[in-house]
Protein backbone atom coordinates (compact mmCIF):
# COMPACT_ATOMS: atom_id res chain seq x y z
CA UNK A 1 10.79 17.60 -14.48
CA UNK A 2 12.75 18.89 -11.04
CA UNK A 3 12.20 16.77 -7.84
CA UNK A 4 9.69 19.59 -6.34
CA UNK A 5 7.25 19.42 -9.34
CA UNK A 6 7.08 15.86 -9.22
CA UNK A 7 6.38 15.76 -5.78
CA UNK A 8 3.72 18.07 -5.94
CA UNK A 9 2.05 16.81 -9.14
CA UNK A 10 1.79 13.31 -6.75
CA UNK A 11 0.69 15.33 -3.72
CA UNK A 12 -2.08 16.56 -6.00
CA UNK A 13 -3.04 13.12 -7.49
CA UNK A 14 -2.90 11.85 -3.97
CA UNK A 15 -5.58 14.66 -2.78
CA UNK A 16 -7.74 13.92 -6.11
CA UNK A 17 -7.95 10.38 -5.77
CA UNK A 18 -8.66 10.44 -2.09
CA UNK A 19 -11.72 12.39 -2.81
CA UNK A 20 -12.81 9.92 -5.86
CA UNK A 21 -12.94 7.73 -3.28
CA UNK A 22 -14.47 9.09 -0.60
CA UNK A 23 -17.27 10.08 -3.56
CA UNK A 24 -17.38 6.29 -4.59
CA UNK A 25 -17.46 5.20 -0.81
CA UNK A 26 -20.34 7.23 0.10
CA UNK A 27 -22.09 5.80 -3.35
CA UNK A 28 -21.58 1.90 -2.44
CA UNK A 29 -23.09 3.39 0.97
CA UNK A 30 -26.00 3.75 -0.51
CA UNK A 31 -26.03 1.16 -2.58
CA UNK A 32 -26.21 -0.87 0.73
CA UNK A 33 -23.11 -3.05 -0.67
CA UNK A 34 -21.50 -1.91 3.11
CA UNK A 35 -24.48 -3.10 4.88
CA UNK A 36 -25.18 -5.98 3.08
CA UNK A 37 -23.62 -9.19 1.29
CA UNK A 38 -26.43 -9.78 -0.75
CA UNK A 39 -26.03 -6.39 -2.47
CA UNK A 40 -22.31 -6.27 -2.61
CA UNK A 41 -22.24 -10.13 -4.16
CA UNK A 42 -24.59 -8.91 -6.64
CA UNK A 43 -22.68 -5.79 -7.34
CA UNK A 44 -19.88 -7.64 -7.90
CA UNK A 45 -21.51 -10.78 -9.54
CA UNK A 46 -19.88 -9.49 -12.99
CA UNK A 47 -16.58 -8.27 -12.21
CA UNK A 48 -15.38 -11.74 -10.59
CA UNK A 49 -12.30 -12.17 -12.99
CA UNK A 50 -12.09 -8.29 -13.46
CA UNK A 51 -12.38 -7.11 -10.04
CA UNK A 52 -9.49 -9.03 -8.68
CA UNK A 53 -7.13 -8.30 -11.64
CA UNK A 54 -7.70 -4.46 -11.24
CA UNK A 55 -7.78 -4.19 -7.68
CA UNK A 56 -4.30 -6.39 -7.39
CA UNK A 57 -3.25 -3.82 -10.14
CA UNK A 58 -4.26 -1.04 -8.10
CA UNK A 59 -2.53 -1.94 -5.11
CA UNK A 60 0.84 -2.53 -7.26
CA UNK A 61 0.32 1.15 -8.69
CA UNK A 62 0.01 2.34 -5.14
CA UNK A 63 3.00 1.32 -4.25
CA UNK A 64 5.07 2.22 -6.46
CA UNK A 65 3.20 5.64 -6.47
CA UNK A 66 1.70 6.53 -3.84
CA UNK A 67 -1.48 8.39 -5.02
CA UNK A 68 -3.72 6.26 -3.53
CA UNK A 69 -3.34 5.84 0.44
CA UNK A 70 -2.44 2.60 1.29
CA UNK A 71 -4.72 1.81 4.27
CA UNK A 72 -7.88 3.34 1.69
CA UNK A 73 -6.48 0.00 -0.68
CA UNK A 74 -6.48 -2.20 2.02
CA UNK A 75 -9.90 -1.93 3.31
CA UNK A 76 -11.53 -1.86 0.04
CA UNK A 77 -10.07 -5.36 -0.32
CA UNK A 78 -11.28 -6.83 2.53
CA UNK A 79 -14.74 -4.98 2.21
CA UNK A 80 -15.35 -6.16 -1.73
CA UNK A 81 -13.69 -9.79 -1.45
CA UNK A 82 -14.05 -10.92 1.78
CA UNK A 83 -11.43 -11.42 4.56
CA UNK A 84 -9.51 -14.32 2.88
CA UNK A 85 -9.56 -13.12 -1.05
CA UNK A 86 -9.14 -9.83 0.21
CA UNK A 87 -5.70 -10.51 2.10
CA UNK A 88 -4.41 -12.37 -0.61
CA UNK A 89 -4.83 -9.66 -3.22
CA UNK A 90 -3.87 -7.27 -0.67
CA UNK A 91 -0.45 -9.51 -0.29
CA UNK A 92 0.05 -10.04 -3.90
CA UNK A 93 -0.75 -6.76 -5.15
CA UNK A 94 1.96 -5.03 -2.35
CA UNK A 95 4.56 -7.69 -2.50
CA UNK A 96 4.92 -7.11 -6.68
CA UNK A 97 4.86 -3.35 -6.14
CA UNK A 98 7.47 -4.12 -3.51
CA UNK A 99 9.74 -5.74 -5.73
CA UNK A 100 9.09 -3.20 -8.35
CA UNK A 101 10.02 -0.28 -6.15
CA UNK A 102 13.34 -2.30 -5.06
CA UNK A 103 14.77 -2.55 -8.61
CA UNK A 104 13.67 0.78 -9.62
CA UNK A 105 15.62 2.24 -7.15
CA UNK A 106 18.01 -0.05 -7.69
CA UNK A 107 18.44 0.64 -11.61
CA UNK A 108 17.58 4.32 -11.47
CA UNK A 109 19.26 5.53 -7.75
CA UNK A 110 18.69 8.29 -5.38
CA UNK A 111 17.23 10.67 -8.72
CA UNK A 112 14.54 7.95 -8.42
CA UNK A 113 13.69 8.69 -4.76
CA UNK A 114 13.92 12.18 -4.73
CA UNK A 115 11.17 12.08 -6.36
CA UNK A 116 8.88 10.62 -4.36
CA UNK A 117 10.51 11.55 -1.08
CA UNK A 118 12.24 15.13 0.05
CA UNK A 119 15.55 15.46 0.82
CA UNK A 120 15.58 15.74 4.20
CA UNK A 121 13.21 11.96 4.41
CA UNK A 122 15.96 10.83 2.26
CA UNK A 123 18.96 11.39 4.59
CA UNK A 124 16.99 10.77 7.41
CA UNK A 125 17.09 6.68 6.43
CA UNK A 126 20.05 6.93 4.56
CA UNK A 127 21.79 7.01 8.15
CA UNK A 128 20.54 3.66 8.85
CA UNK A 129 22.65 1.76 6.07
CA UNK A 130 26.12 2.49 7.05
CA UNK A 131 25.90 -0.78 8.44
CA UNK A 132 24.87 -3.44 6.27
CA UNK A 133 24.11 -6.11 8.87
CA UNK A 134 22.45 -4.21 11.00
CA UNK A 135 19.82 -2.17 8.44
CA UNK A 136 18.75 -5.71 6.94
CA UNK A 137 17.52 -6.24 10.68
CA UNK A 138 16.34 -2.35 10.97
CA UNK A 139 14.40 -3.52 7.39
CA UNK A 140 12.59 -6.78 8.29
CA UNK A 141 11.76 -5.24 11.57
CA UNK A 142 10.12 -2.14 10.51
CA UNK A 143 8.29 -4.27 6.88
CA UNK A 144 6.39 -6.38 10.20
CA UNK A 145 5.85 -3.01 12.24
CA UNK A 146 2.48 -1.03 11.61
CA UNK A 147 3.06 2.49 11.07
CA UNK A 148 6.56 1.89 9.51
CA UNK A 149 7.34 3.83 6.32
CA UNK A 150 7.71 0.73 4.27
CA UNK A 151 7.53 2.19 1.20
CA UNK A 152 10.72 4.53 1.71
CA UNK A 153 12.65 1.81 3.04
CA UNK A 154 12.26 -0.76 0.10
CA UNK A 155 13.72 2.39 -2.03
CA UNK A 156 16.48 2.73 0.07
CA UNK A 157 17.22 -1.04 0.27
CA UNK A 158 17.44 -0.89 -3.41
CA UNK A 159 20.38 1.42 -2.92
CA UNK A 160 21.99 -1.20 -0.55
CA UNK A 161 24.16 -4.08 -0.86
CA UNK A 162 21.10 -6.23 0.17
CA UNK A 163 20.92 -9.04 -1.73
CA UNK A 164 17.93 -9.57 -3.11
CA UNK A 165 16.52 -12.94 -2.22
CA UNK A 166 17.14 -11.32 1.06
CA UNK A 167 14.77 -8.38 0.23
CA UNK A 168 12.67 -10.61 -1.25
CA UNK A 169 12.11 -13.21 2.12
CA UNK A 170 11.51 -10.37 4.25
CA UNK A 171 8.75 -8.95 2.00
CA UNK A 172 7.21 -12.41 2.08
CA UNK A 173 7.16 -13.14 5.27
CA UNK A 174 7.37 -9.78 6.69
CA UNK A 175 4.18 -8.29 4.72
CA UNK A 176 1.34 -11.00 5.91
CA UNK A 177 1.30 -9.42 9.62
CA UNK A 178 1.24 -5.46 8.93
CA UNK A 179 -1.37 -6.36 6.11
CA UNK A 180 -3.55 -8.46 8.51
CA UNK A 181 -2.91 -6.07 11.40
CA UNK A 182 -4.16 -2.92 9.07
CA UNK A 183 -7.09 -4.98 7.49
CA UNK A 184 -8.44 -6.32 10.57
CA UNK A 185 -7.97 -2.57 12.29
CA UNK A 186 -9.52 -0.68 9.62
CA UNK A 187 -12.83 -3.21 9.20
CA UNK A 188 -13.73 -3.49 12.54
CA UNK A 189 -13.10 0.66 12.34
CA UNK A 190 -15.23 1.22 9.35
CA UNK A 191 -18.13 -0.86 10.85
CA UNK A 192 -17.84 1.02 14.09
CA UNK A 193 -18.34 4.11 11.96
CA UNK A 194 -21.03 2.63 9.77
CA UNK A 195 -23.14 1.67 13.18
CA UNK A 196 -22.51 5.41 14.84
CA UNK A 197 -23.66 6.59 11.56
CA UNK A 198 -26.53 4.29 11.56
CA UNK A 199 -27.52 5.57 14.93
């Protein structure tokens, strides 16, 4: 399968599974489970060892491939499991699929990236690791910046020298704030939709 074909066939899962969710969203809507923790603790009474297990499975998936977007993932964690459960399975599931990504382009090299990434996105970081000191500072700095394409840049540290209990502290420690910062962002969003809505 060429680059282009694989890229598309993930643009078009992307597209799909954003509408499955919007679908489901606008279902739990009405199920009141947004509105109300009565509903969504009964909703979820039965999926307590399920739920998390999926969803932390989910989020690993999503990094690795990106079909689902990632801010969609993070919300619905905080929204089902509360703020607390929802960051940590929001921190496990993206720091495994983190250290996935890392050794698969590690193991399998830029074939690997191109495709999930174009050419041009490629180059475009590649620039950054002439250097090795300097892009394991341009790396932990952009893993704690919002808006950063994290994702791209734990392939191309895989590709790196970086050593991988260096990788490996920045994800830890470097994760926690863009996930919080996101989470926080998007709930407070969401129910400053849900009340406009409501109005």
């Amino acid at each position: 399968m060429s680059t282009k074909t694989s890229r598309k066939l993930i643009n078009i899962f992307t597209i799909v599974t954003t509408i499955i969710l919007i679908l489901l969203s606008i279902y739990w809507y009405r199920l009141g489970i947004f509105t109300s923790q009565e509903k969504m603790k009964a909703y979820l009474a039965d999926k307590q060892v399920i739920g998390p297990l999926i969803f932390t499975l989910i989020q690993v998936i999503q990094v690795v491939i990106p079909i689902i977007p990632g801010g969609v993932s993070l919300l619905g964690g905080v929204i089902f499991f509360g703020p607390v459960w929802g960051f940590i399975y929001n921190y496990v599931g993206i720091c495994l699929g983190s250290i996935i990504l890392f050794f698969l382009a590690r193991h399998y090299g830029k074939p690997f990236i191109l495709h999930l990434v174009s050419e041009k996105t490629y180059e475009k970081y590649m620039k950054w690791t002439t250097n090795q000191k300097k892009f394991n500072w341009f790396f932990g700095l952009c893993i704690i910046a919002p808006m950063a394409p994290d994702d791209i840049l734990c392939m191309i540290a895989g590709l790196t020298e970086m050593k991988f209990s260096t990788y490996l502290w920045i994800i830890l420690l470097g994760k926690p704030w863009t996930i919080a910062a996101y989470s926080l962002g998007l709930v407070y969003g969401a129910k400053w939709l849900v009340k406009l809505v409501g109005k």
